[in-house]
Each structure stands twice: as structure tokens, then as C-alpha cells.
N, C-alpha and C. Protein backbone atom coordinates (compact mmCIF):
# COMPACT_ATOMS: atom_id res chain seq x y z
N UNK A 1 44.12 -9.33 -5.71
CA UNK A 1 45.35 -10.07 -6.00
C UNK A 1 46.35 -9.10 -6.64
N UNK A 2 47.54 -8.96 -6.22
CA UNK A 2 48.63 -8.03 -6.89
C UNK A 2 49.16 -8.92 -8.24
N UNK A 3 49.30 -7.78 -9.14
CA UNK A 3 50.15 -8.30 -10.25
C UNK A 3 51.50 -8.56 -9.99
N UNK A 4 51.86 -9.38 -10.83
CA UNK A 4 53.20 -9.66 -10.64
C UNK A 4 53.64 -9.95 -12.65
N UNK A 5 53.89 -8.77 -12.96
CA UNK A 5 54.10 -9.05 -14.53
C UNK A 5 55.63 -9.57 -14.66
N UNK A 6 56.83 -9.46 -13.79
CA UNK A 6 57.78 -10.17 -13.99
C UNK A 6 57.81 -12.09 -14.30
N UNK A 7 57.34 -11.93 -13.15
CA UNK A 7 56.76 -13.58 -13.14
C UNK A 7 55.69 -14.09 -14.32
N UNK A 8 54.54 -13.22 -14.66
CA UNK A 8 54.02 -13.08 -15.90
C UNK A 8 55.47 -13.80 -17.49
N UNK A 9 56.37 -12.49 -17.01
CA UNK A 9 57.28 -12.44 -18.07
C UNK A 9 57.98 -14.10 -18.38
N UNK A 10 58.48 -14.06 -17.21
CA UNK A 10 58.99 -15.48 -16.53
C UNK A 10 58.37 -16.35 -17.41
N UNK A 11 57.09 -16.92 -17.38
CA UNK A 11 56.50 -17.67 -17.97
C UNK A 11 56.29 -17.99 -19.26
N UNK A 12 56.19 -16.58 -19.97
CA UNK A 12 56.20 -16.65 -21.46
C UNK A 12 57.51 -16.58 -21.92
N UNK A 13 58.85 -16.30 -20.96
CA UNK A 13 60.30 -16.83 -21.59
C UNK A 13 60.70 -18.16 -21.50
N UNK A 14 59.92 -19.12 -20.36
CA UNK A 14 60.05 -20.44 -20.47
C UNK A 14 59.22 -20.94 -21.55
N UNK A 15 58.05 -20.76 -21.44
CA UNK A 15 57.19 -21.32 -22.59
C UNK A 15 57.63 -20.91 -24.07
N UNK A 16 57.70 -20.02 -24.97
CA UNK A 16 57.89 -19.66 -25.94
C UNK A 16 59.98 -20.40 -25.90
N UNK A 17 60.48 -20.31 -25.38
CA UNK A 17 61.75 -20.67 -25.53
C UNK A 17 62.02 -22.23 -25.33
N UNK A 18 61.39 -22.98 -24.10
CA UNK A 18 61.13 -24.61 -24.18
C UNK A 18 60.80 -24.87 -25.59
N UNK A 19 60.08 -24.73 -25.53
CA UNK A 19 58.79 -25.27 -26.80
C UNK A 19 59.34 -24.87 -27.98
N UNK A 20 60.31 -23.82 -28.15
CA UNK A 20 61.06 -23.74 -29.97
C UNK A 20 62.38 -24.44 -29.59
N UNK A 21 62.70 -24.65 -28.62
CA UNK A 21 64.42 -24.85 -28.23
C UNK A 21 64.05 -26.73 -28.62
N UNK A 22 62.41 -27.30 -28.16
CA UNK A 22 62.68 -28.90 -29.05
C UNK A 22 62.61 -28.26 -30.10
N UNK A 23 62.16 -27.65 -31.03
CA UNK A 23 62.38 -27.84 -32.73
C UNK A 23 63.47 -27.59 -33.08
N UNK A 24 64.59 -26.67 -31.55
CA UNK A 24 66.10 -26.62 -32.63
C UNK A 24 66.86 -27.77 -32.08
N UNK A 25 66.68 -28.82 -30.90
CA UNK A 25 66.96 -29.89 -31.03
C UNK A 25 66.92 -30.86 -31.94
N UNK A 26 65.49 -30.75 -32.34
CA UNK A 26 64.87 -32.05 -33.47
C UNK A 26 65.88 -31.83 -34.66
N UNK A 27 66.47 -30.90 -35.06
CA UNK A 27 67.34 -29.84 -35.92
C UNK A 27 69.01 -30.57 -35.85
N UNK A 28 69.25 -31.08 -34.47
CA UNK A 28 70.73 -31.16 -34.27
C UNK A 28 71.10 -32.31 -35.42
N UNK A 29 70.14 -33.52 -36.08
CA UNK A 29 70.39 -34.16 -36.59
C UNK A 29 70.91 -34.07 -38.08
N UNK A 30 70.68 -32.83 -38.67
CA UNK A 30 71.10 -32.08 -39.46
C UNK A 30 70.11 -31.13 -40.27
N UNK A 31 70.11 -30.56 -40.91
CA UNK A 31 69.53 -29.34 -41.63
C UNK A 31 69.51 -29.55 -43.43
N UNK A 32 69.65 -30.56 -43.65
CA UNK A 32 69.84 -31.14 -45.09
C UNK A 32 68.21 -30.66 -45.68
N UNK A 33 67.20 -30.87 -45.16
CA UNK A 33 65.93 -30.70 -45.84
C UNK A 33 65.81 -29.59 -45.96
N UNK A 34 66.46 -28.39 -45.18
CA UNK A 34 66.43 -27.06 -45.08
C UNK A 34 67.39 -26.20 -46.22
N UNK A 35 68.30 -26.99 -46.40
CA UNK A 35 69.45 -26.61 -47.06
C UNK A 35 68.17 -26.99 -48.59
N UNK A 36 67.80 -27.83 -49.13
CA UNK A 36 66.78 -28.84 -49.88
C UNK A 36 65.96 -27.26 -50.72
N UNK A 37 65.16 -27.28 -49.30
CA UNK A 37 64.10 -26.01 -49.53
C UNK A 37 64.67 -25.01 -50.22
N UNK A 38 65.74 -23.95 -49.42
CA UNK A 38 66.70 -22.83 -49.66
C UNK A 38 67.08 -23.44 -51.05
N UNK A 39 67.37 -24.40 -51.45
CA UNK A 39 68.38 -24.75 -53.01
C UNK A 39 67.07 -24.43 -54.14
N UNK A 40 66.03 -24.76 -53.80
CA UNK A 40 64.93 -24.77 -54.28
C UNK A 40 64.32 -23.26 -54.66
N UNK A 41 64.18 -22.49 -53.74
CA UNK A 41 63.86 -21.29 -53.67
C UNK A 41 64.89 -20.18 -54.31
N UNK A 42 65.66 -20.88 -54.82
CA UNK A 42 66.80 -20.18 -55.38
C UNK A 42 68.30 -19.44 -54.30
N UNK A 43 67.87 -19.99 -53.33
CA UNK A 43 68.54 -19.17 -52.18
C UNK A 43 69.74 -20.38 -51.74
N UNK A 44 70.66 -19.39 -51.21
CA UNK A 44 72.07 -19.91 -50.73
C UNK A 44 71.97 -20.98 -49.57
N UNK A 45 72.48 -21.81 -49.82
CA UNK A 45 71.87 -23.40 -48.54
C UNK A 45 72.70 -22.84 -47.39
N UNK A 46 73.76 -22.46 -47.14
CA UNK A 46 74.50 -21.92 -46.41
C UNK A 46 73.73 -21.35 -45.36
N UNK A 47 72.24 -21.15 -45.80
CA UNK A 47 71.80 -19.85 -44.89
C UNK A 47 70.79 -21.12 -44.08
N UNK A 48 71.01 -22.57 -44.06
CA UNK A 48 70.05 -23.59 -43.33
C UNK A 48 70.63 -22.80 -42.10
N UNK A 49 71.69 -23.07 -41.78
CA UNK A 49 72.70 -22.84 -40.23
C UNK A 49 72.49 -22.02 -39.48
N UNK A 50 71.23 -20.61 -39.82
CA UNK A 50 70.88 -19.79 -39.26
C UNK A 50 69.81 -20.44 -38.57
N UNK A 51 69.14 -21.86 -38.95
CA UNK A 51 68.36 -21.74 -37.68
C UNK A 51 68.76 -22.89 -36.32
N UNK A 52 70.46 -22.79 -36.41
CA UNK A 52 70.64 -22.71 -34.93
C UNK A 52 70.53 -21.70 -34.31
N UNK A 53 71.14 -20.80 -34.88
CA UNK A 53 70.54 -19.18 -34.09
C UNK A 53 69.35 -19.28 -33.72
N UNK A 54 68.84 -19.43 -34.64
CA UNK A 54 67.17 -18.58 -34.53
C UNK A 54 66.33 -20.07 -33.43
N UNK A 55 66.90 -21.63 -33.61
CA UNK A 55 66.25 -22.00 -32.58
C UNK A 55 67.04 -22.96 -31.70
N UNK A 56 67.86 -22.37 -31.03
CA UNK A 56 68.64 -23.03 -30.57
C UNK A 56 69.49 -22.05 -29.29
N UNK A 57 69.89 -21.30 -30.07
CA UNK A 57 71.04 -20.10 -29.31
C UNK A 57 70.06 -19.01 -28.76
N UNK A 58 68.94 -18.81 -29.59
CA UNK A 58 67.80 -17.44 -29.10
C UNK A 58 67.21 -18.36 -28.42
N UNK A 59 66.75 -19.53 -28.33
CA UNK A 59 65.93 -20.15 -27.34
C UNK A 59 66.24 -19.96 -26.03
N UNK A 60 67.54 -20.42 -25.70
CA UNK A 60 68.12 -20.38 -24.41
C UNK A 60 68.28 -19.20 -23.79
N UNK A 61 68.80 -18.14 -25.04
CA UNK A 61 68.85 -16.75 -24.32
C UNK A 61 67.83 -16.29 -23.94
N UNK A 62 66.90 -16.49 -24.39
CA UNK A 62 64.92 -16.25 -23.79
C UNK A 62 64.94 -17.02 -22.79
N UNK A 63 65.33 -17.98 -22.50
CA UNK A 63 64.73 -19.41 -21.31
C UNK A 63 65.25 -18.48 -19.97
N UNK A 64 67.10 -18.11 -20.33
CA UNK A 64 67.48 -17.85 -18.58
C UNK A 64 67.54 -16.59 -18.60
N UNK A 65 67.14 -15.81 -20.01
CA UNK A 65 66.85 -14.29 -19.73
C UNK A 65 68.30 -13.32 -19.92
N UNK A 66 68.61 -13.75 -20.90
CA UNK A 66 69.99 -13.14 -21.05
C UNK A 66 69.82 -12.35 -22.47
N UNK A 67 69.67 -10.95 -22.85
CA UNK A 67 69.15 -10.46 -24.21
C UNK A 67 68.65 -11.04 -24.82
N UNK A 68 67.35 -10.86 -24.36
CA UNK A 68 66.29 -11.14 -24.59
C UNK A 68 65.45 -10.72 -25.21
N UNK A 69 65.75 -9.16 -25.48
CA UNK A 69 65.03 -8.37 -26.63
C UNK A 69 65.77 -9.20 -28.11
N UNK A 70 66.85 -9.21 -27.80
CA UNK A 70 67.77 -9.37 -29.22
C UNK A 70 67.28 -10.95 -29.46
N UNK A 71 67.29 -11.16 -28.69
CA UNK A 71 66.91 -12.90 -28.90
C UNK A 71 65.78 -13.10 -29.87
N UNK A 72 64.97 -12.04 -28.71
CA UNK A 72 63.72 -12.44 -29.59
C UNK A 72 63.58 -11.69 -30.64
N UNK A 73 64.22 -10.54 -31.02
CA UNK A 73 64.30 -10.20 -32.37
C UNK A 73 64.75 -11.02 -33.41
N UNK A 74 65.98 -12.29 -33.07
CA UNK A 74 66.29 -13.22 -34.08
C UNK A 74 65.50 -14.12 -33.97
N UNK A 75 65.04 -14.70 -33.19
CA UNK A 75 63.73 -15.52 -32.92
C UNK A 75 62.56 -15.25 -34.21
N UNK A 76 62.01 -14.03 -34.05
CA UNK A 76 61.07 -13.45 -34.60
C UNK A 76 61.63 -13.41 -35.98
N UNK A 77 62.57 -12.66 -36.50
CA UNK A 77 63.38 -13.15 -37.88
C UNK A 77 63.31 -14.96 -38.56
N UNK A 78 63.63 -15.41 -37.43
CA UNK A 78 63.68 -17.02 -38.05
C UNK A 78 62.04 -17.50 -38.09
N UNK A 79 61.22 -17.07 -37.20
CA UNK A 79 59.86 -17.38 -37.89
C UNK A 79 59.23 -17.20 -38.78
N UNK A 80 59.46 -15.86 -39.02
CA UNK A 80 59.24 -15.01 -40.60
C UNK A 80 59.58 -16.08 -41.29
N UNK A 81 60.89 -15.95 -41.52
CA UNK A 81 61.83 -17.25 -42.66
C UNK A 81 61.00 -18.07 -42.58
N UNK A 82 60.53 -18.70 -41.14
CA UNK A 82 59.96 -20.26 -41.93
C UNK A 82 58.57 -20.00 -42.40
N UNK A 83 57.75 -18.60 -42.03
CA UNK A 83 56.52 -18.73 -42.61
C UNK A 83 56.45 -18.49 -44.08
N UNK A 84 57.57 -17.76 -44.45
CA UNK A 84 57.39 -17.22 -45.83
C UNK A 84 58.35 -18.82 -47.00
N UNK A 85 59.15 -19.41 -46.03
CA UNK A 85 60.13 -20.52 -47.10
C UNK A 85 58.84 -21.86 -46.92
N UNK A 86 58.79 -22.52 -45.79
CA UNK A 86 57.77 -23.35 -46.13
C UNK A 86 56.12 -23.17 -45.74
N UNK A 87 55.84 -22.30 -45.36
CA UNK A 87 54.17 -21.88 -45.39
C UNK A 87 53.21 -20.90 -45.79
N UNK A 88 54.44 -20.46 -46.29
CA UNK A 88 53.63 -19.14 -47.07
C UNK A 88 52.03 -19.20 -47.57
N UNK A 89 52.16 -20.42 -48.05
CA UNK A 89 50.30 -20.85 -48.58
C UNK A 89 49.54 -20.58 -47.72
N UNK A 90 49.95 -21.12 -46.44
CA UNK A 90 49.23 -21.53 -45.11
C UNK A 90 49.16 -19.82 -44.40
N UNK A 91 49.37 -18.94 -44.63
CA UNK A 91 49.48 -17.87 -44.13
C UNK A 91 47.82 -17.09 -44.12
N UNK A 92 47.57 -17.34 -45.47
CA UNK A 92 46.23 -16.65 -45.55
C UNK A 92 45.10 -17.45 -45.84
N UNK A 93 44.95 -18.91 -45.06
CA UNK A 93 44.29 -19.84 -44.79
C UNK A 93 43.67 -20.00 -43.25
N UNK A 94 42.67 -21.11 -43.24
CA UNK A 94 42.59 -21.48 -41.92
C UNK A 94 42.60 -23.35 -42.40
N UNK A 95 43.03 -23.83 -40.95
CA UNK A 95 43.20 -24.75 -40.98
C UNK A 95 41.72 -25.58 -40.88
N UNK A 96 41.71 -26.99 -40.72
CA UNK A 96 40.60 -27.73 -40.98
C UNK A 96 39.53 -27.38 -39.53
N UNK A 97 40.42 -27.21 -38.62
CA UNK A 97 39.42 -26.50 -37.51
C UNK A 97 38.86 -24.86 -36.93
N UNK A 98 39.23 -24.20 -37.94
CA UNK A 98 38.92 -22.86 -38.33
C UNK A 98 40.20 -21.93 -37.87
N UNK A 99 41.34 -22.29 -36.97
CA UNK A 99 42.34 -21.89 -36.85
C UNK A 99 43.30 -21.09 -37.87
N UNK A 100 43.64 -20.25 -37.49
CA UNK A 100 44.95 -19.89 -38.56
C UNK A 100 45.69 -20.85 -39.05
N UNK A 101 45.72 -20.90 -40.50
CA UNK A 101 46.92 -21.95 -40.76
C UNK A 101 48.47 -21.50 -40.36
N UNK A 102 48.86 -20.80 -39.74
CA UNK A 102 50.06 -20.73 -39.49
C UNK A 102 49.89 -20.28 -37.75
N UNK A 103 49.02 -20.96 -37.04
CA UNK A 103 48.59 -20.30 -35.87
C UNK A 103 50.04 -20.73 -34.58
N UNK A 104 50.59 -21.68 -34.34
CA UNK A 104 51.87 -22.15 -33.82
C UNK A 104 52.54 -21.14 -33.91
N UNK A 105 53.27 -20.85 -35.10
CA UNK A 105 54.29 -19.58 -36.09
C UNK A 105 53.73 -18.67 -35.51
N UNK A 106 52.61 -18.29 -35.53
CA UNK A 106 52.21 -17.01 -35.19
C UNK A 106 52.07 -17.05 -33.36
N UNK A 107 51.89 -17.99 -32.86
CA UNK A 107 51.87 -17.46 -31.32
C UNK A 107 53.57 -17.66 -30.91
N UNK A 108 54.06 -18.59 -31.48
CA UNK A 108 55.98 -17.61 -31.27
C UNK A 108 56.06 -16.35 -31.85
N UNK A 109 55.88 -15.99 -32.89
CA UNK A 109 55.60 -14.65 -33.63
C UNK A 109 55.88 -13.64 -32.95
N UNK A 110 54.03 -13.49 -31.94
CA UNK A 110 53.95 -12.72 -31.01
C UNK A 110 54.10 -12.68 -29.74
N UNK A 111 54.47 -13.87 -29.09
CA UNK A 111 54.77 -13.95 -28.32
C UNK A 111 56.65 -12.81 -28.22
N UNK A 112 57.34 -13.61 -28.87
CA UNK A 112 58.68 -12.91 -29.23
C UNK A 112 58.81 -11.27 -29.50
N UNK A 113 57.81 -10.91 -30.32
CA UNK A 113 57.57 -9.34 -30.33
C UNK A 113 57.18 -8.88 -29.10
N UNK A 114 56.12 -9.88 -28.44
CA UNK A 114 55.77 -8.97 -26.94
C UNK A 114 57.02 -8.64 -26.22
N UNK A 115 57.97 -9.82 -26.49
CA UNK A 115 59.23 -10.01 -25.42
C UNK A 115 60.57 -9.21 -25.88
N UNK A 116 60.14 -9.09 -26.81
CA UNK A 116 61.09 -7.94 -27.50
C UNK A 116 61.11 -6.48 -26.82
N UNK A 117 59.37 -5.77 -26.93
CA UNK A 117 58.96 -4.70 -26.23
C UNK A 117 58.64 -4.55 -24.95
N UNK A 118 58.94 -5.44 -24.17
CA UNK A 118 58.55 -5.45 -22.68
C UNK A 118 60.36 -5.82 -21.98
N UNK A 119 61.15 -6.67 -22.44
CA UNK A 119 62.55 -6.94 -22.18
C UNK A 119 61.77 -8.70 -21.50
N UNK A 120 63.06 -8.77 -20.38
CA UNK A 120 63.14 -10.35 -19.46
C UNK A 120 62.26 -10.31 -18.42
N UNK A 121 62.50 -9.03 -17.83
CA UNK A 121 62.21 -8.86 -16.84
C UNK A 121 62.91 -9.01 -15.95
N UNK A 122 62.46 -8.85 -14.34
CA UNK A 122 63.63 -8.86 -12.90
C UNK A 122 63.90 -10.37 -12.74
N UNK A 123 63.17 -11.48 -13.08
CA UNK A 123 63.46 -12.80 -13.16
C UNK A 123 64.53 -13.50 -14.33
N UNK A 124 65.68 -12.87 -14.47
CA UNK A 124 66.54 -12.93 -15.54
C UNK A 124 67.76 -12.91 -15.35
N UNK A 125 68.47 -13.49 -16.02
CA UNK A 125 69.82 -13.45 -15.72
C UNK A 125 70.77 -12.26 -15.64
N UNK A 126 70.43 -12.03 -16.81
CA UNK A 126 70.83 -9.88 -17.06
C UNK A 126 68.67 -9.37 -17.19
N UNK A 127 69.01 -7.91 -16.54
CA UNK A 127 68.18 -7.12 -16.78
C UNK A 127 68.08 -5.86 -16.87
N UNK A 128 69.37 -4.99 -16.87
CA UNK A 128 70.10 -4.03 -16.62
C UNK A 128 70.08 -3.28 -18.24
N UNK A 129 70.47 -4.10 -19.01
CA UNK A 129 70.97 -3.71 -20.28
C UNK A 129 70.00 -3.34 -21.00
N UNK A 130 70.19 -2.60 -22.45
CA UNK A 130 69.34 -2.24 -23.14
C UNK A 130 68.74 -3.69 -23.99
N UNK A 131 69.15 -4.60 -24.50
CA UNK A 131 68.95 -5.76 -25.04
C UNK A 131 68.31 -6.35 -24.08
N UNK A 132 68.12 -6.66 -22.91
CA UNK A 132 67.66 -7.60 -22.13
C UNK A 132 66.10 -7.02 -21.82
């Protein structure tokens, strides 16, 4: 069977970008609990609004393949944020079924770093560029 790692690619820019693009939907209703957290942590609420970027605007640019390295570099930034603002506990845990407690977080994580170092691929909207 021939490889086909574009199409490979293909798949993990729909999947990893579907699948965070509902949590920056679930999001459109507002960011008040986020702003909540950040006020809490001592940090500027101002900075809730970054995760339309991080899941909303990088989602899509991963989905049709349009800088896609960069995407997923802010992608990968906004997961950090949420592992370290609300799960930090959960980081060096396992969950009740022996799983990583932050195992979700972590397969966008890496998924996004893979897609960072590999680009979109030829199934993309741009693929030419250094970002893509």
C-alpha cells in the first residue's frame, strides 16, 4: 500500500481543528468564567479574548490549511494557558481510568506541535509559504 502522508496530514487538520473549533464555539456565548479565573490568578481579564484566537481563528486556519504552522503554534500556546490556568493539578495525575489527567489537552498539544513541524501539507489551501 503507498503512503500518502498528505492525506495523513489532511486528517489530523480536520480532526484536531473540528473538535477545538466546538470548544471555541461553546465560547461564543461569552468568556465571563474565563475573565473569573484570569481575575483570580491575579492576571489581566482582558487576556479571556485570546481564546478566540487560540480556538476559534487557529481552528479554522488548521481545518482549510491556511498557516498552519502559525496556527498551530497559537493553538499550542492557548493549550498551555489552559493547562497551566485551570489544570495545572491535573497535569501530574492520572485520571480515574489510569489516563493522563490532562490527556484531551495533551493530544491537541501534540497533535498541533506535530502540525507545526510537518506544515498542511499539499491538501491545503496555501502550502507554498513558510507558515503553512
Amino acid at each position: 500500500m503507498n503512503k500518502n502522508n498528505d492525506l495523513g496530514l489532511l486528517i489530523i487538520r480536520l480532526s484536531i481543528g473540528i473538535l477545538m473549533l466546538l470548544h471555541g464555539i461553546a465560547k461564543l456565548k461569552g468568556v465571563s468564567f474565563i475573565e473569573g479565573m484570569l481575575s483570580d490568578k491575579g492576571l489581566p481579564s482582558f487576556l479571556a479574548y485570546g481564546v478566540y484566537v487560540t480556538e476559534i481563528i487557529a481552528p479554522i486556519s488548521i481545518i482549510v490549511g491556511y498557516r498552519t504552522r502559525l496556527a498551530g503554534f497559537l493553538l499550542a500556546f492557548g493549550v498551555l494557558f489552559a493547562m497551566l490556568l485551570v489544570h495545572s493539578s491535573d497535569i501530574v495525575s492520572l485520571n480515574q481510568h489510569g489516563g493522563w489527567g490532562v490527556e484531551l489537552l495533551g493530544l491537541y498539544l501534540f497533535g498541533v506541535v506535530a502540525l507545526f513541524f510537518t506544515g498542511s501539507g499539499k491538501y491545503a489551501i496555501s502550502s507554498t509559504h513558510k507558515w503553512d
